[in-house]
Each structure stands twice: as structure tokens, then as C-alpha cells.
N, C-alpha and C. Protein backbone atom coordinates (compact mmCIF):
# COMPACT_ATOMS: atom_id res chain seq x y z
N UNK A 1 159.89 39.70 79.28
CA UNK A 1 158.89 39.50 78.30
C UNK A 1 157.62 38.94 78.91
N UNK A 2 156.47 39.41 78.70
CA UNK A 2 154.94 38.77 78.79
C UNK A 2 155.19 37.42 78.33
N UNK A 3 154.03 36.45 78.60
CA UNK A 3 153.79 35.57 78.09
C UNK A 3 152.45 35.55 77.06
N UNK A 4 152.44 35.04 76.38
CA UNK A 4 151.51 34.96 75.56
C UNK A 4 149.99 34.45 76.01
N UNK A 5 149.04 35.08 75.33
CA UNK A 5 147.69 34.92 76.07
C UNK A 5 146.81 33.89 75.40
N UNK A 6 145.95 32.79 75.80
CA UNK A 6 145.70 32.09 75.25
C UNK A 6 144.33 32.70 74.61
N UNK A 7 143.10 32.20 73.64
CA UNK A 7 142.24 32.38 73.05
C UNK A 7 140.91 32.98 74.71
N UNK A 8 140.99 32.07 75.02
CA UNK A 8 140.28 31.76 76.32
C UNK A 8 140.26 33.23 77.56
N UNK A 9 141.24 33.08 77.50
CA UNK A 9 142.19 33.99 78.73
C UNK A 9 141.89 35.46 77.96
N UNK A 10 141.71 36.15 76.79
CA UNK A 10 141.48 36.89 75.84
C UNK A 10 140.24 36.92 75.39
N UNK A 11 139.35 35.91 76.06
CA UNK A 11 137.65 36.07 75.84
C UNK A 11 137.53 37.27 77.24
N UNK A 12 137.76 36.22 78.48
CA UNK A 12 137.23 36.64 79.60
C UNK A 12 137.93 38.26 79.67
N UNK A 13 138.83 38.89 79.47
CA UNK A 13 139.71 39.60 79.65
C UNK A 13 138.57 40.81 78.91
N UNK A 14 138.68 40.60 77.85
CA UNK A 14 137.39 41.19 76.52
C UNK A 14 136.29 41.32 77.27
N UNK A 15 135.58 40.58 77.52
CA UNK A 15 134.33 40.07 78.58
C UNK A 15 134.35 41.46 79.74
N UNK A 16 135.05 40.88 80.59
CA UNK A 16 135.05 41.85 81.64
C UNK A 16 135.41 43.12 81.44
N UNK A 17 136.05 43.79 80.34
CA UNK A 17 136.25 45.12 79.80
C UNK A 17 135.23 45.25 79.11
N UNK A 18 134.20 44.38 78.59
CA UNK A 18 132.84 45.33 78.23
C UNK A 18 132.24 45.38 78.97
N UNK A 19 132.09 44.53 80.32
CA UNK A 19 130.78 44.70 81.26
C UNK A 19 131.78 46.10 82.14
N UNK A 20 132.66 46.32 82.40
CA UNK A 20 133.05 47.82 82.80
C UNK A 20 132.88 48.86 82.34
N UNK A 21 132.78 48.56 80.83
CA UNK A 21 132.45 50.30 79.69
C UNK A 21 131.14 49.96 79.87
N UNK A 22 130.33 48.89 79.72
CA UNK A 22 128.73 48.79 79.56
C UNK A 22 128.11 49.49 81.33
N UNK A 23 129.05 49.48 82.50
CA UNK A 23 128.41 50.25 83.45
C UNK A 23 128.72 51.86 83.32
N UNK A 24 129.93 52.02 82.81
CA UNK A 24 130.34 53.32 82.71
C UNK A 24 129.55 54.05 81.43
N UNK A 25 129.03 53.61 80.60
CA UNK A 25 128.31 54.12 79.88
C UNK A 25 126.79 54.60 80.15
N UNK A 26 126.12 53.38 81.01
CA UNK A 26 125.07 53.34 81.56
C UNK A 26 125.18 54.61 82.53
N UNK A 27 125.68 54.23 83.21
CA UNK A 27 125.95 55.94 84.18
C UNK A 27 125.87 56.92 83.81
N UNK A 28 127.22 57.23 82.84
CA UNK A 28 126.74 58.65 82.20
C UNK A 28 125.64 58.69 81.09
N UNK A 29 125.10 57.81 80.78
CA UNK A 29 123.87 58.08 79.90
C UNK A 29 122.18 58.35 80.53
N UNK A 30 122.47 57.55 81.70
CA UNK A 30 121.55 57.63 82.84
C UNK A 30 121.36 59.05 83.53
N UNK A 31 122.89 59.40 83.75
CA UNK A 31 123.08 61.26 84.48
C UNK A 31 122.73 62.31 83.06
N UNK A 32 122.76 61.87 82.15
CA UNK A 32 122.44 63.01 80.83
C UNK A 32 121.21 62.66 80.66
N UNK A 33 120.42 61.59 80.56
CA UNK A 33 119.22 61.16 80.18
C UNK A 33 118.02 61.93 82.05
N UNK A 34 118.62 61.86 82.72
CA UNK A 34 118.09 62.96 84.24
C UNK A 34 118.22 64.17 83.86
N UNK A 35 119.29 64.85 83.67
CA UNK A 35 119.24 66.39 83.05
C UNK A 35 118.31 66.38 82.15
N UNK A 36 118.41 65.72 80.62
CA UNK A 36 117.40 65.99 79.55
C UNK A 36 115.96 65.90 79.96
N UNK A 37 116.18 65.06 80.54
CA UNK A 37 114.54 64.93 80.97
C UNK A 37 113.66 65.64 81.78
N UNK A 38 114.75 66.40 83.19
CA UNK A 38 114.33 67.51 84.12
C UNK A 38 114.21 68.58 83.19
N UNK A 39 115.02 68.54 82.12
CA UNK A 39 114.79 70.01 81.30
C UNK A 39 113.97 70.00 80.39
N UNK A 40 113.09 68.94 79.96
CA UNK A 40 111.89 68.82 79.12
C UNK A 40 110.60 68.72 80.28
N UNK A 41 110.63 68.02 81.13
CA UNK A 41 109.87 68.57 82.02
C UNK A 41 109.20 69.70 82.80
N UNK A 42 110.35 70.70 83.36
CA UNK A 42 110.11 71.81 83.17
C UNK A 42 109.82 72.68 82.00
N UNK A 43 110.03 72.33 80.89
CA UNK A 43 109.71 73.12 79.64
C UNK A 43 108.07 72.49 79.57
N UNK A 44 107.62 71.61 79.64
CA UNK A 44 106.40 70.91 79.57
C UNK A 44 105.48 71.57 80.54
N UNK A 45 105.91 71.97 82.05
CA UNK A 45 105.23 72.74 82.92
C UNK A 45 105.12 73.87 82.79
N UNK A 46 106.17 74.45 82.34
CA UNK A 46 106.39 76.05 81.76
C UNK A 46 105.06 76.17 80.64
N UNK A 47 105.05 75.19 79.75
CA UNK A 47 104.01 75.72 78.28
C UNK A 47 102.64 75.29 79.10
N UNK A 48 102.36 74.11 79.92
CA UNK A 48 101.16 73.97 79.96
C UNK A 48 100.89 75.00 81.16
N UNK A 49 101.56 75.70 81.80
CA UNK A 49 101.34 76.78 82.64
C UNK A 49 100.73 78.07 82.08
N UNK A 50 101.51 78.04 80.94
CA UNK A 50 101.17 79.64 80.17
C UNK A 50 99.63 79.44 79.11
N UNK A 51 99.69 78.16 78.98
CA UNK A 51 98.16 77.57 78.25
C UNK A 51 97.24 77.85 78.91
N UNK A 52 97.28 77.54 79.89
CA UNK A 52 95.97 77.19 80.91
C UNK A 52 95.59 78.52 81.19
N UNK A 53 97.09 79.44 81.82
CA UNK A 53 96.93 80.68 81.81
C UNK A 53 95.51 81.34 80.91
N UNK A 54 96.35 81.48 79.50
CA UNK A 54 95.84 81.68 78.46
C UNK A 54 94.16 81.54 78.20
N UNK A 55 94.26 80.19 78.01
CA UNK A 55 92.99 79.80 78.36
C UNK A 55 91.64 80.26 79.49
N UNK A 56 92.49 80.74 80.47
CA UNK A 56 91.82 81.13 81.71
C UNK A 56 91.02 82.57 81.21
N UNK A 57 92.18 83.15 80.90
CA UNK A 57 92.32 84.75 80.35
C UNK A 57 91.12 84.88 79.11
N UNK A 58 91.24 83.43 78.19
CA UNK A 58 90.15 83.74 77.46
C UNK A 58 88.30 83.48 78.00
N UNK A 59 88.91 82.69 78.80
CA UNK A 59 87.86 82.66 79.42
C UNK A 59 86.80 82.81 80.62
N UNK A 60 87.87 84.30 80.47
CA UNK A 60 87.62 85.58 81.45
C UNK A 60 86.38 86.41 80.08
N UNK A 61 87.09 86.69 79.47
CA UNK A 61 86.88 87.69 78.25
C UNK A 61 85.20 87.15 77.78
N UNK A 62 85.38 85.75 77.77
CA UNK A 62 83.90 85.41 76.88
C UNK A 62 82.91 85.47 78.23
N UNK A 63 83.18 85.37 79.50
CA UNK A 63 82.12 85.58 80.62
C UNK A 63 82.08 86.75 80.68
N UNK A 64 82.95 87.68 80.97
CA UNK A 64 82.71 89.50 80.53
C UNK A 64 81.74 89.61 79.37
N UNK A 65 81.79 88.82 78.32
CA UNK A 65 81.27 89.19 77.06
C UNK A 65 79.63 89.17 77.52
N UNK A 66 79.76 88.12 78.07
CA UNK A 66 77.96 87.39 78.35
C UNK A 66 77.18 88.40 79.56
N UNK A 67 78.42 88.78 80.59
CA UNK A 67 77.55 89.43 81.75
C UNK A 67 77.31 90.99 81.21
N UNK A 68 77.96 91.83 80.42
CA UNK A 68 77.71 92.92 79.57
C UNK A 68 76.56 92.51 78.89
N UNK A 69 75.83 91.50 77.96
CA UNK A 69 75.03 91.69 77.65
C UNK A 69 73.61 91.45 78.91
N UNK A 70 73.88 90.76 80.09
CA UNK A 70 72.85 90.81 80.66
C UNK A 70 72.88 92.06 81.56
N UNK A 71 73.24 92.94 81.61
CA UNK A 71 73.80 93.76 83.21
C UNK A 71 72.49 94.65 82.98
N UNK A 72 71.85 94.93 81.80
CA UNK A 72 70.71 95.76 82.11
C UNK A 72 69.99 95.15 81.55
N UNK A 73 69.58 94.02 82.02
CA UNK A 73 68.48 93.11 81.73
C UNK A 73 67.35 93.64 83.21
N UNK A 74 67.29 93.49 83.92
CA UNK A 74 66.27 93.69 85.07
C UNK A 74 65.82 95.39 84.40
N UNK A 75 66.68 96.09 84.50
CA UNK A 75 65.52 97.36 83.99
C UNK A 75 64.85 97.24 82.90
N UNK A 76 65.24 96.61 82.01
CA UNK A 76 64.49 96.35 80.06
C UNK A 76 63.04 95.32 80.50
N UNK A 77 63.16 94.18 81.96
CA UNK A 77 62.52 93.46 81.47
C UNK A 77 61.31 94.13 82.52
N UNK A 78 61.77 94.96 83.46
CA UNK A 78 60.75 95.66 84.27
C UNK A 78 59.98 96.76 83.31
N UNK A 79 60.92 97.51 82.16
CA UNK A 79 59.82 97.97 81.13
C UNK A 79 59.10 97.66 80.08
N UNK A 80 59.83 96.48 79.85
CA UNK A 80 58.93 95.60 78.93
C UNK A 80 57.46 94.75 80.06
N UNK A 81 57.60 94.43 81.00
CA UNK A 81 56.32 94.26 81.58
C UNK A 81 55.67 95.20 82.11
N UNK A 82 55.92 96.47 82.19
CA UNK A 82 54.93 97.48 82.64
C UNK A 82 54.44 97.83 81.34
N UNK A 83 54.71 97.76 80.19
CA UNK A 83 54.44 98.22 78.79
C UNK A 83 53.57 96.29 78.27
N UNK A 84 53.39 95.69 78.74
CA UNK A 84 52.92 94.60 78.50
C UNK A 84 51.41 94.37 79.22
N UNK A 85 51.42 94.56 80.31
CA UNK A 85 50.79 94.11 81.16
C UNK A 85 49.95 95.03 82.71
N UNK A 86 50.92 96.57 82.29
CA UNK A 86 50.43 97.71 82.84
C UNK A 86 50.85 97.76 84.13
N UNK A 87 50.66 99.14 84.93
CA UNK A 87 51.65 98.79 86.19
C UNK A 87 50.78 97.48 87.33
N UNK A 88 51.74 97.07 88.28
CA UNK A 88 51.77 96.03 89.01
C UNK A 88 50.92 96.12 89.98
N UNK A 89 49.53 95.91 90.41
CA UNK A 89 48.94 96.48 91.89
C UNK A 89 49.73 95.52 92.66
N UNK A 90 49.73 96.89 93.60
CA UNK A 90 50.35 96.72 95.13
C UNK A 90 49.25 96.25 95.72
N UNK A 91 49.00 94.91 96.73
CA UNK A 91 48.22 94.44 97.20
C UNK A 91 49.14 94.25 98.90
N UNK A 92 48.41 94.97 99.65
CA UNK A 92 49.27 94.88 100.82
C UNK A 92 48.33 93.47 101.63
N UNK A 93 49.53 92.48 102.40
CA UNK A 93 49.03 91.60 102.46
C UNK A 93 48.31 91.81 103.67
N UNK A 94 48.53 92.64 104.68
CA UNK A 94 47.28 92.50 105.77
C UNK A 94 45.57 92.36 105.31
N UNK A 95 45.72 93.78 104.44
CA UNK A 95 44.08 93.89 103.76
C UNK A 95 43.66 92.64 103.38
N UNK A 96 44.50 92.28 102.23
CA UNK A 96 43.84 90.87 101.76
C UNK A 96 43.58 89.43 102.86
N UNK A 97 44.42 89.54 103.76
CA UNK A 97 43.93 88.82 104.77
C UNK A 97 42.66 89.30 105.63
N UNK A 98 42.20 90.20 105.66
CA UNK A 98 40.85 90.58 106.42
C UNK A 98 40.17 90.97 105.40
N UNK A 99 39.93 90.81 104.17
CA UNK A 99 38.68 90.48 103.49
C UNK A 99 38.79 88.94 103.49
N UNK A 100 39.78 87.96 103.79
CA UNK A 100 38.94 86.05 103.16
C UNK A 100 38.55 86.39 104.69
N UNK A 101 38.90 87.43 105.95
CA UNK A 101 38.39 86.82 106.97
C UNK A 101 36.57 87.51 106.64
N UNK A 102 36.97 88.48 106.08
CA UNK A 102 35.02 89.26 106.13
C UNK A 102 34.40 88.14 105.22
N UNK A 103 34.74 87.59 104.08
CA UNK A 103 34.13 86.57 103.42
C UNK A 103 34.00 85.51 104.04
N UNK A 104 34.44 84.78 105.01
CA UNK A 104 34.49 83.53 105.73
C UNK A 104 33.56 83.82 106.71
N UNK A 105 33.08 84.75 107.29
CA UNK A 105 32.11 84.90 107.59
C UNK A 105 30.92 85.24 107.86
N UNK A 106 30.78 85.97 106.28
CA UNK A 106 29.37 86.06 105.63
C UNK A 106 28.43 84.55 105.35
């Protein structure tokens, strides 16, 4: 036959069988709480990957949008100033340098 356990002897006994389930719990809650978390992590990199993507893509589309409207800007604005202001004289720069010289020394 056992002997009987006193009040005392039945604390510590209690005691030390919860601080053993309280590490064994910690452990495996610690190793599930690493999985859950590597797997919300990667789900977090996965969406902000495909966002940014996204985002990128749209804002591909609205700079396409803008350079289509300028791409024939230089020919419109070369006929809008020949229709403004009439064609452009060609002034070749040698000439104009040997008339300030014929004026400089009159």
C-alpha cells in the first residue's frame, strides 16, 4: 500500500505538473504560432506583390495614355508656328558675323 500524501506534498507535486504542461504547451503553441505566422506572411508578400504589380501595370497604362497624346506634338506645334508667325528665316551664322564686322568698321 502507498502512503498517504500530505496537503503540502500535493501542492508541490500539482505545482511541478503545471510548470511541465505550462512548457509543453508553450512549445507546441510557439511551433503552431511559427507555421501560422510563416503562412500569413507569405500570404501578405504574395498580395502586396500582386498590388504593386497591379499598380505598376496601371501605371504603365496612364503614362501610355499621356505620351499618345503628346507623340505628335512637335509636328502640330511646327504648323501652328509657321501658320502664326510665317516661315522661319534661315540666317546662316557666318554672314551675320561679317556684316557686325562691315558695321564695326564703318
Amino acid at each position: 500500500m502507498t502512503r498517504p500524501v500530505t496537503r503540502g506534498e500535493l501542492k508541490q507535486e500539482l505545482a511541478a505538473f503545471e510548470a511541465r504542461m505550462d512548457a509543453k504547451l508553450d512549445a507546441k503553441l510557439d511551433a503552431k504560432l511559427e507555421v501560422f505566422l510563416g503562412a500569413i506572411t507569405a500570404r501578405v508578400d504574395r498580395d502586396i506583390a500582386r498590388h504593386t504589380s497591379a499598380m505598376a501595370e496601371n501605371l504603365r497604362m496612364y503614362i501610355a495614355a499621356l505620351d499618345d497624346k503628346f507623340k505628335d506634338l512637335p509636328p502640330r506645334v511646327a504648323r501652328l508656328e509657321a501658320a502664326v508667325f510665317g516661315p522661319s528665316p534661315t540666317i546662316r551664322p557666318i554672314k551675320a558675323a561679317a556684316k557686325k564686322r562691315r558695321r564695326k568698321a564703318s
